[in-house]
PDB file of N, CA and C in Angstrom:
ATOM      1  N   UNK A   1      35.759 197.989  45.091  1.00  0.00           N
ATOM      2  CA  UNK A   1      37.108 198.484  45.195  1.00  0.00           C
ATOM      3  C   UNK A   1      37.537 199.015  43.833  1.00  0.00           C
ATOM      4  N   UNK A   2      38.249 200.347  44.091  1.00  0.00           N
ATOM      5  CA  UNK A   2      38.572 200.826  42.329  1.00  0.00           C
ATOM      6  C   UNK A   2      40.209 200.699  42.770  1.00  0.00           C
ATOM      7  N   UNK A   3      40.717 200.126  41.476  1.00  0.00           N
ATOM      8  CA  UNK A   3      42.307 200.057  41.452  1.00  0.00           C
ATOM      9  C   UNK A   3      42.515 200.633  40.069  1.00  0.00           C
ATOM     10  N   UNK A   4      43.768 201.727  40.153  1.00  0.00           N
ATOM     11  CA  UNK A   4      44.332 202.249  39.192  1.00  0.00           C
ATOM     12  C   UNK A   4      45.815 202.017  39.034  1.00  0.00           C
ATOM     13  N   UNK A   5      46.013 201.721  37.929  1.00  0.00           N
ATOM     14  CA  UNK A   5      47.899 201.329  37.630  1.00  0.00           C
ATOM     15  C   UNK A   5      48.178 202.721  36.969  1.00  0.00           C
ATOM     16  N   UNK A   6      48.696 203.760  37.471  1.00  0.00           N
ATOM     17  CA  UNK A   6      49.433 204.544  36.791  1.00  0.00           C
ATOM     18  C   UNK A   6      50.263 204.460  35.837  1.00  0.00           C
ATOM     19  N   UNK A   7      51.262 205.263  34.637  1.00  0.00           N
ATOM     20  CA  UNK A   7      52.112 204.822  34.383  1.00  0.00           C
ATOM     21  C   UNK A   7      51.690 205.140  32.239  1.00  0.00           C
ATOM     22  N   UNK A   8      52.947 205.156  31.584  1.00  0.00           N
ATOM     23  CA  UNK A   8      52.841 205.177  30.004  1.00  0.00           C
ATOM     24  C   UNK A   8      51.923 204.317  29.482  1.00  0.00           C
ATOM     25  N   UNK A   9      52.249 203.084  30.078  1.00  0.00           N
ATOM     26  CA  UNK A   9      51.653 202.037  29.461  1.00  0.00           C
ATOM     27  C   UNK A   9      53.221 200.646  29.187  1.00  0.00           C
ATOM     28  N   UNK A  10      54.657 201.055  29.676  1.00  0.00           N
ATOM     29  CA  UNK A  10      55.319 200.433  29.697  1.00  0.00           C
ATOM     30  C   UNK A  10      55.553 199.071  30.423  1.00  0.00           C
ATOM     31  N   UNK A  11      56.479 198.447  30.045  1.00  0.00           N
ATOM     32  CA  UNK A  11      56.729 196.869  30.645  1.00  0.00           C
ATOM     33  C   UNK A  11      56.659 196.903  32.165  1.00  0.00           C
ATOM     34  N   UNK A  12      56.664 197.611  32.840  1.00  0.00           N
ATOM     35  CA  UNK A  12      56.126 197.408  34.067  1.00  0.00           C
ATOM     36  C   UNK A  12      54.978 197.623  34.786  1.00  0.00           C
ATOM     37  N   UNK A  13      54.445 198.855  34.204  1.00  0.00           N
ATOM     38  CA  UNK A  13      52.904 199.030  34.119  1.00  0.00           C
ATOM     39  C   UNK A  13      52.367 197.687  33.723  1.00  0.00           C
ATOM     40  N   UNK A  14      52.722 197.024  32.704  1.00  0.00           N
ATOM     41  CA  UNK A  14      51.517 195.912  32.264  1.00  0.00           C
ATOM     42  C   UNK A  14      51.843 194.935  33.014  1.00  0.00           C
ATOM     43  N   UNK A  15      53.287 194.669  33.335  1.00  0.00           N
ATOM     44  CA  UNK A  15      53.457 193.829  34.354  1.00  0.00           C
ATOM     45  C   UNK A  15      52.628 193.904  35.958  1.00  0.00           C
ATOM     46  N   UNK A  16      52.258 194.930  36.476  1.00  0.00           N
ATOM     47  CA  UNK A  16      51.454 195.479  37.671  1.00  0.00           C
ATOM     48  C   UNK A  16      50.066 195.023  36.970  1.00  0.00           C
ATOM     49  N   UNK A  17      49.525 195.625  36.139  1.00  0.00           N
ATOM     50  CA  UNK A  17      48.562 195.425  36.239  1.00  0.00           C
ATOM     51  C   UNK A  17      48.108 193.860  36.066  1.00  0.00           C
ATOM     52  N   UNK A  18      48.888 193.266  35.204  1.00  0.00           N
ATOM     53  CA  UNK A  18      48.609 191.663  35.349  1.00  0.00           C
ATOM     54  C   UNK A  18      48.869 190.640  36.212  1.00  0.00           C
ATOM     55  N   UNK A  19      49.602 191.323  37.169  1.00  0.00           N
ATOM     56  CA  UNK A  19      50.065 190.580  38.662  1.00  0.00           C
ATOM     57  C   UNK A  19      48.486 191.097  39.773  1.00  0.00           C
ATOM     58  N   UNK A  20      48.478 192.278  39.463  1.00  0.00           N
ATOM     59  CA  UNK A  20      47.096 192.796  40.069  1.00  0.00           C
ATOM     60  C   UNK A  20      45.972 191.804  40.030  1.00  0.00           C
ATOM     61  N   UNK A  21      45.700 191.774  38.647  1.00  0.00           N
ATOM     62  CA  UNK A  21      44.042 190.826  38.425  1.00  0.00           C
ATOM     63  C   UNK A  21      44.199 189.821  38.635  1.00  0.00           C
ATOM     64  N   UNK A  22      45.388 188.941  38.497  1.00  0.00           N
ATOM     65  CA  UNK A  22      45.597 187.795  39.154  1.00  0.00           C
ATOM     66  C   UNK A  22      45.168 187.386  40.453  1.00  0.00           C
ATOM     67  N   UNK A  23      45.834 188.365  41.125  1.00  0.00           N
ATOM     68  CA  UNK A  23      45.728 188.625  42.985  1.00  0.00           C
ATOM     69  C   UNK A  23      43.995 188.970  42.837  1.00  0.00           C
ATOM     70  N   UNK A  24      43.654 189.620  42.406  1.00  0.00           N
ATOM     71  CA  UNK A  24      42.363 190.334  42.858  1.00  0.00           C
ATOM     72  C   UNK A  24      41.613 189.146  42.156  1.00  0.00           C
ATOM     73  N   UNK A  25      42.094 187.895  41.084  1.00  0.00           N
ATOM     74  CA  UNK A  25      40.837 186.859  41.165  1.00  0.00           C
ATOM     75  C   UNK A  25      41.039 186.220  42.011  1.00  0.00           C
ATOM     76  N   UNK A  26      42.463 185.795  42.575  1.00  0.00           N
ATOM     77  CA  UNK A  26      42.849 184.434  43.824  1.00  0.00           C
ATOM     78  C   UNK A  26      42.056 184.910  44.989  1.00  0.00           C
ATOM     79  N   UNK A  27      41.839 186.307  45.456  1.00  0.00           N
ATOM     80  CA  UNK A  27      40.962 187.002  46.726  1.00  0.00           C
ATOM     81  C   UNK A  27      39.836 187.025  46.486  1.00  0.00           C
ATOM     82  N   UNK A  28      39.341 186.715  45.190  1.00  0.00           N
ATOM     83  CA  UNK A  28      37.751 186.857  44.932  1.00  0.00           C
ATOM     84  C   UNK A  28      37.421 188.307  45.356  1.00  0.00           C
ATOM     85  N   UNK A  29      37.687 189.420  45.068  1.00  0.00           N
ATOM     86  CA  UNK A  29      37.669 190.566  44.894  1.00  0.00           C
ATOM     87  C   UNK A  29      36.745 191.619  44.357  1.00  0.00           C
ATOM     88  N   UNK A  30      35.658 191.806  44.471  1.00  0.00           N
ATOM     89  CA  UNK A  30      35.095 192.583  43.475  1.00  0.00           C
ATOM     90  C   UNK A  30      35.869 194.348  43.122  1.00  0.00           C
ATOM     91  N   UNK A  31      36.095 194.285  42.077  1.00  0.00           N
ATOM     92  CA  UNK A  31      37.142 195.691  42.025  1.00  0.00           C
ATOM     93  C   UNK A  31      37.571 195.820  40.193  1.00  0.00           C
ATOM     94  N   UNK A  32      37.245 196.758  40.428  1.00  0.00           N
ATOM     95  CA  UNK A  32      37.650 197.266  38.971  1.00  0.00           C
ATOM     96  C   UNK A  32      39.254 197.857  38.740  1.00  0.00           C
ATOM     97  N   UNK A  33      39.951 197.279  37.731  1.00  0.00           N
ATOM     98  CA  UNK A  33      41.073 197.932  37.414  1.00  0.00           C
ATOM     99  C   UNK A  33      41.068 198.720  36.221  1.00  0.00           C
ATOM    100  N   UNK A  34      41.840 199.952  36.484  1.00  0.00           N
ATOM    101  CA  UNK A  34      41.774 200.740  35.133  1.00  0.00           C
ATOM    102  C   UNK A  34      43.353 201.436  35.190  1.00  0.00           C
ATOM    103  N   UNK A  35      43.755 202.109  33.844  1.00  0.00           N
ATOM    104  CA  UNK A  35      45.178 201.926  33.638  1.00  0.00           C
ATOM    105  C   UNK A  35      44.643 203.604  33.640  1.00  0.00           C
ATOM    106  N   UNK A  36      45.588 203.993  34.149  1.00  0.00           N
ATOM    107  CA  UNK A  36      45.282 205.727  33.803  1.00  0.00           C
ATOM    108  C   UNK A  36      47.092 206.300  33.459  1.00  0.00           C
ATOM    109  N   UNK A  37      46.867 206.821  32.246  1.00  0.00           N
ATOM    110  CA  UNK A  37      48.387 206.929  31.188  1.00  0.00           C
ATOM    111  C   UNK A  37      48.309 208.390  31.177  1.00  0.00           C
ATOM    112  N   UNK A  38      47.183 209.103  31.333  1.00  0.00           N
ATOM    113  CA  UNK A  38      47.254 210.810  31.001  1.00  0.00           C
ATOM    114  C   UNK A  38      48.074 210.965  31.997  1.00  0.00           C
ATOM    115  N   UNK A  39      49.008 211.978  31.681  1.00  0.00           N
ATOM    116  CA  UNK A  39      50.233 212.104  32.805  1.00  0.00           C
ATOM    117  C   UNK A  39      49.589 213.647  33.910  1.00  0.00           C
ATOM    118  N   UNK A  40      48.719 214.460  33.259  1.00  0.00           N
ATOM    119  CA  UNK A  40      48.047 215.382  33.732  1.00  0.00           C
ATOM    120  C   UNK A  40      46.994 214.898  35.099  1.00  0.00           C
ATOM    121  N   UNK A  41      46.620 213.575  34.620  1.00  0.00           N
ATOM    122  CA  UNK A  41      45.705 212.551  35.713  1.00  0.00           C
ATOM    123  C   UNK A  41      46.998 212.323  36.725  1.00  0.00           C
ATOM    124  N   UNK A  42      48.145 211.792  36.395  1.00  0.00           N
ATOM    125  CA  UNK A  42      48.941 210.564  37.363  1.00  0.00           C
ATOM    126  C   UNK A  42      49.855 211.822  38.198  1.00  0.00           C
ATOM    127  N   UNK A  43      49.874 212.858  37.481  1.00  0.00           N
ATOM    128  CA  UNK A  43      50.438 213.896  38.613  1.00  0.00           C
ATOM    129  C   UNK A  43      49.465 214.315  40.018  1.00  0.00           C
ATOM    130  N   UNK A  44      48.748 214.214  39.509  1.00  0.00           N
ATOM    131  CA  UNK A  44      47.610 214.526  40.454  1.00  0.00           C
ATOM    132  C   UNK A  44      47.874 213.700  41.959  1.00  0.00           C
ATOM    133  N   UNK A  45      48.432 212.591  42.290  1.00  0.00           N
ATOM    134  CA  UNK A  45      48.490 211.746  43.156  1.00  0.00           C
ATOM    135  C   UNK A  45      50.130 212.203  43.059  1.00  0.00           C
ATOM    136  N   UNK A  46      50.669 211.800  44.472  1.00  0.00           N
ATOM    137  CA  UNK A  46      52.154 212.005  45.217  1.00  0.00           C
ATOM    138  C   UNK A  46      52.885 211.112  45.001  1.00  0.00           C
ATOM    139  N   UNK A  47      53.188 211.204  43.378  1.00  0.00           N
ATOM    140  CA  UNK A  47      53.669 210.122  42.750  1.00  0.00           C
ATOM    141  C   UNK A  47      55.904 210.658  42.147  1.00  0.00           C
ATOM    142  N   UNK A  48      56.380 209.898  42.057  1.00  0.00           N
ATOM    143  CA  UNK A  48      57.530 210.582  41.613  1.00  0.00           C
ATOM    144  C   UNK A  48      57.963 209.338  40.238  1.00  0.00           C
ATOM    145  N   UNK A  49      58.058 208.423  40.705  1.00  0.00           N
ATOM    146  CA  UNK A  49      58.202 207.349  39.259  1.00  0.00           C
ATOM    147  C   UNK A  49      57.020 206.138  39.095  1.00  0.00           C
ATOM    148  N   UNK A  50      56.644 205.859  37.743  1.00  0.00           N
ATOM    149  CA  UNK A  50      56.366 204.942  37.839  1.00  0.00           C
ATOM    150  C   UNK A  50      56.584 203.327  37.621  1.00  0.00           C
ATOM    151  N   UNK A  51      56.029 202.520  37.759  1.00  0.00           N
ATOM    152  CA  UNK A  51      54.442 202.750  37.798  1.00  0.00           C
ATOM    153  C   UNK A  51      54.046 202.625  39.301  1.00  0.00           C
ATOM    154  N   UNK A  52      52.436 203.377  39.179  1.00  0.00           N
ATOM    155  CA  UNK A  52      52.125 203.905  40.587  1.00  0.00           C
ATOM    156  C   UNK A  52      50.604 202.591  40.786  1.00  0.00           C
ATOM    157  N   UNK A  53      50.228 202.194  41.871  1.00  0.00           N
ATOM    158  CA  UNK A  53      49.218 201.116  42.186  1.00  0.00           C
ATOM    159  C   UNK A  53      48.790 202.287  43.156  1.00  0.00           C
ATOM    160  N   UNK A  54      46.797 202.653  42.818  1.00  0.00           N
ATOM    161  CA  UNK A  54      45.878 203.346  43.622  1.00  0.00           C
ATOM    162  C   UNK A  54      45.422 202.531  43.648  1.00  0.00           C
ATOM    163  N   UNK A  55      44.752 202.354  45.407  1.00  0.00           N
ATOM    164  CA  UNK A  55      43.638 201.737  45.508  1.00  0.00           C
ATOM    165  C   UNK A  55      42.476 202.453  46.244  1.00  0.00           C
ATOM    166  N   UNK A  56      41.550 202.522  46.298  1.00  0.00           N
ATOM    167  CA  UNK A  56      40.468 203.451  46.569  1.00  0.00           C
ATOM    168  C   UNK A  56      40.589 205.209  46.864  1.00  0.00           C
ATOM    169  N   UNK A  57      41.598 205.252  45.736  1.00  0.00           N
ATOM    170  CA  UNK A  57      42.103 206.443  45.597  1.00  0.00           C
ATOM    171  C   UNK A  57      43.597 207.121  46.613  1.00  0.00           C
ATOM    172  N   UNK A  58      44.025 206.273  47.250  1.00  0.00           N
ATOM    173  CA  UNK A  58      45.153 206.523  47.894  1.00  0.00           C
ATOM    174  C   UNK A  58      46.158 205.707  47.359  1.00  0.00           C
ATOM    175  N   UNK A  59      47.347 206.247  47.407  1.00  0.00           N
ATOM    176  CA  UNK A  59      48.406 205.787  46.019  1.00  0.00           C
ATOM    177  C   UNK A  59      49.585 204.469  47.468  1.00  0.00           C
ATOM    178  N   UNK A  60      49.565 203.513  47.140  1.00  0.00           N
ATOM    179  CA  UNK A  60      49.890 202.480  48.068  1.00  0.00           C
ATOM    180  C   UNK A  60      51.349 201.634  47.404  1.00  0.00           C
ATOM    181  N   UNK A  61      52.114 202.290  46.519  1.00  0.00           N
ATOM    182  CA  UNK A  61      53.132 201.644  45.967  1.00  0.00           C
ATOM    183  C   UNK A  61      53.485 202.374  44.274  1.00  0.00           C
ATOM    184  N   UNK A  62      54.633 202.428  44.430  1.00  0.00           N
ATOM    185  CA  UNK A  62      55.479 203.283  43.216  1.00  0.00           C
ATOM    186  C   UNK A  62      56.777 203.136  42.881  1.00  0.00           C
ATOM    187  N   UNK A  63      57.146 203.425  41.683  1.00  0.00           N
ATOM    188  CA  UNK A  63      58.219 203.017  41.112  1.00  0.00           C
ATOM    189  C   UNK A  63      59.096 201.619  41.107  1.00  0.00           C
ATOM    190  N   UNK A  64      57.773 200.807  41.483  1.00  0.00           N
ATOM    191  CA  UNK A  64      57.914 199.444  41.385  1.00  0.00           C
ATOM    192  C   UNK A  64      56.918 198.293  41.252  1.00  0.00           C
ATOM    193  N   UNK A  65      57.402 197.170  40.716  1.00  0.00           N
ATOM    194  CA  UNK A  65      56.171 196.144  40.928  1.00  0.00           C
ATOM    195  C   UNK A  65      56.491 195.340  42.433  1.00  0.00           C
ATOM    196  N   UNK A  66      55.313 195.480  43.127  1.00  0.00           N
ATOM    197  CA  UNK A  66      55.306 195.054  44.076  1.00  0.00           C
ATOM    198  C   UNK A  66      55.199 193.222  43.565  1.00  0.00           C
ATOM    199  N   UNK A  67      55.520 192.504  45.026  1.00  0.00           N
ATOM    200  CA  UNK A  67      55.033 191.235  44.576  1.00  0.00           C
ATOM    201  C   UNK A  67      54.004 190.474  44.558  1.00  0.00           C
ATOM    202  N   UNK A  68      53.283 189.749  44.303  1.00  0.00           N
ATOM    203  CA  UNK A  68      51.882 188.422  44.947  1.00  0.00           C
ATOM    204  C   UNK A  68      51.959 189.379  45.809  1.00  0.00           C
ATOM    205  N   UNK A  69      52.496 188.507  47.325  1.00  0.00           N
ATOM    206  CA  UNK A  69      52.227 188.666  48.258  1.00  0.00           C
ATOM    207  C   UNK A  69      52.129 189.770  48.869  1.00  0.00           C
ATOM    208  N   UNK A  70      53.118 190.942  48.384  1.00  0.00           N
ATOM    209  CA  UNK A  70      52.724 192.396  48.898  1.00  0.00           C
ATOM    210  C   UNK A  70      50.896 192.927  48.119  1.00  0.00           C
ATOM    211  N   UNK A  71      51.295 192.913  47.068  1.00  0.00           N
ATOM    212  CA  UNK A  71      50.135 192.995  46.084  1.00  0.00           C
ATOM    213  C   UNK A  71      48.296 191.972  47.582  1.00  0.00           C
ATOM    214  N   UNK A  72      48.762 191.013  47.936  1.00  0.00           N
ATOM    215  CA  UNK A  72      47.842 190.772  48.439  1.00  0.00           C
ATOM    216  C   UNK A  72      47.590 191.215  49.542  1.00  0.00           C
ATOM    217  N   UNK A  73      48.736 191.801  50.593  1.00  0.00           N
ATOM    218  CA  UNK A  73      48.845 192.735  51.751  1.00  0.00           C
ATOM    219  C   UNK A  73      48.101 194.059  51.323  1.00  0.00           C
ATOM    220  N   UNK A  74      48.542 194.245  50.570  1.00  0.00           N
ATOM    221  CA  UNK A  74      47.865 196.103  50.015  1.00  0.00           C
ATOM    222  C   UNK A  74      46.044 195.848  49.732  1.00  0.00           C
ATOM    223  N   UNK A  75      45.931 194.483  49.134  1.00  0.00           N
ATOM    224  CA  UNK A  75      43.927 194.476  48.888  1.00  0.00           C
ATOM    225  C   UNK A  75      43.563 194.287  50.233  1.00  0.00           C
ATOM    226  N   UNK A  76      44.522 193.317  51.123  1.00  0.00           N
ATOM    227  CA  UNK A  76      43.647 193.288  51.932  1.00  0.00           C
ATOM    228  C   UNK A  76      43.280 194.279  52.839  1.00  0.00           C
ATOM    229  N   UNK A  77      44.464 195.389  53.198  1.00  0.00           N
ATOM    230  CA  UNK A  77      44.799 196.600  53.575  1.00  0.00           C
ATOM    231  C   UNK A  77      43.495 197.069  53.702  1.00  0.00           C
ATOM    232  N   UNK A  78      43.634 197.157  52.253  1.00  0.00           N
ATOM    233  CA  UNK A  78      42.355 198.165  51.520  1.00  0.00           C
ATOM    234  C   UNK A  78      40.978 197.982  51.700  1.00  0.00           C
ATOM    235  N   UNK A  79      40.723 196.493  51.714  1.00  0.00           N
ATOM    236  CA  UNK A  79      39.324 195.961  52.132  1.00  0.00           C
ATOM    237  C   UNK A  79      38.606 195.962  53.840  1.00  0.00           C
ATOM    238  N   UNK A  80      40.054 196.145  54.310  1.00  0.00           N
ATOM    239  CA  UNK A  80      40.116 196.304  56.054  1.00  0.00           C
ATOM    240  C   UNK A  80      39.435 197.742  56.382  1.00  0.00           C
ATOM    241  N   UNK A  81      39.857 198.395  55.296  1.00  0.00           N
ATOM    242  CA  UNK A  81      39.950 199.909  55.433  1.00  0.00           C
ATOM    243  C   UNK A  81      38.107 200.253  54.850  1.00  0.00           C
ATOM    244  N   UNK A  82      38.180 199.645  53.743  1.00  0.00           N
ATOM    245  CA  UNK A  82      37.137 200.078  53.292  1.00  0.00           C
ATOM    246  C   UNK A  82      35.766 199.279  54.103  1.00  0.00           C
ATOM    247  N   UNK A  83      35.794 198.650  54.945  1.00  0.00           N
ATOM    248  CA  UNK A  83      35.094 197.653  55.498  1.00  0.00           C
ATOM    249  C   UNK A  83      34.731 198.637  57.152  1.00  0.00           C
ATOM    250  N   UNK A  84      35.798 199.556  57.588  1.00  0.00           N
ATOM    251  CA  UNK A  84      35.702 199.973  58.543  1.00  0.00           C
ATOM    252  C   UNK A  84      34.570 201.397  58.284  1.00  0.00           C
ATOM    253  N   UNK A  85      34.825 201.605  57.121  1.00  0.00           N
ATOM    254  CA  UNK A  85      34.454 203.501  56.634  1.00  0.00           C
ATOM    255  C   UNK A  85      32.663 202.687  56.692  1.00  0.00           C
ATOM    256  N   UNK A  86      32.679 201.286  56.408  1.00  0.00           N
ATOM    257  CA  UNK A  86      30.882 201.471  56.056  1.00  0.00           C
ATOM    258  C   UNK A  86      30.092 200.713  57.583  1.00  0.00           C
ATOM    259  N   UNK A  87      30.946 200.985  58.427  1.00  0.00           N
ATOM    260  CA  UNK A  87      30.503 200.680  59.632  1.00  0.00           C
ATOM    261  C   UNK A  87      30.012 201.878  60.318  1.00  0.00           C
TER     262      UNK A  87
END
C-alpha cells in the first residue's frame, strides 16, 4: 500500500501523517508513507486545501485530519479495494 500526506509540511500535515503510521502499525499494514510538499506534485490530484491523505493513488480525505477511526475506515477501504484488483 503507498500512502501520501500532501501538504507544506505544516502542523497538520505532521499531525496526519503521525496519526497515519500509528493506524497503519495498530493494522499491521505493510505500506509506505511519504510526505509529498512540491505543490506542482499535490496539484496534480483534486485537491483544494490541505492537508490531502492518498492512498493507492486516489486522494480519500482533505483539508482535514481525519480521525483513528476514520483513518482506519479509509486503510481498510483501501486494502478491500486493493485485495479485489489482484483477484
Amino acid at each position: 500500500m503507498n500512502i501520501k500526506i500532501l501538504g507544506p509540511g505544516c502542523a497538520r500535515c505532521h499531525q496526519l501523517k503521525k496519526t497515519t503510521r500509528e493506524v497503519v502499525k495498530e493494522l499491521g499494514v505493510d505500506a509506505s508513507i511519504e510526505e509529498v510538499k512540491d505543490m506542482m506534485k499535490i496539484v496534480q490530484y483534486p485537491i483544494l486545501t490541505t492537508p490531502g491523505l492518498v492512498i493507492n493513488e486516489e486522494l480519500v480525505c482533505a483539508g482535514r485530519v481525519p480521525t483513528k477511526a476514520e483513518l482506519a475506515l479509509l486503510i481498510a477501504d483501501a486494502l478491500t479495494k486493493e485485495d479485489k484488483t489482484k483477484r
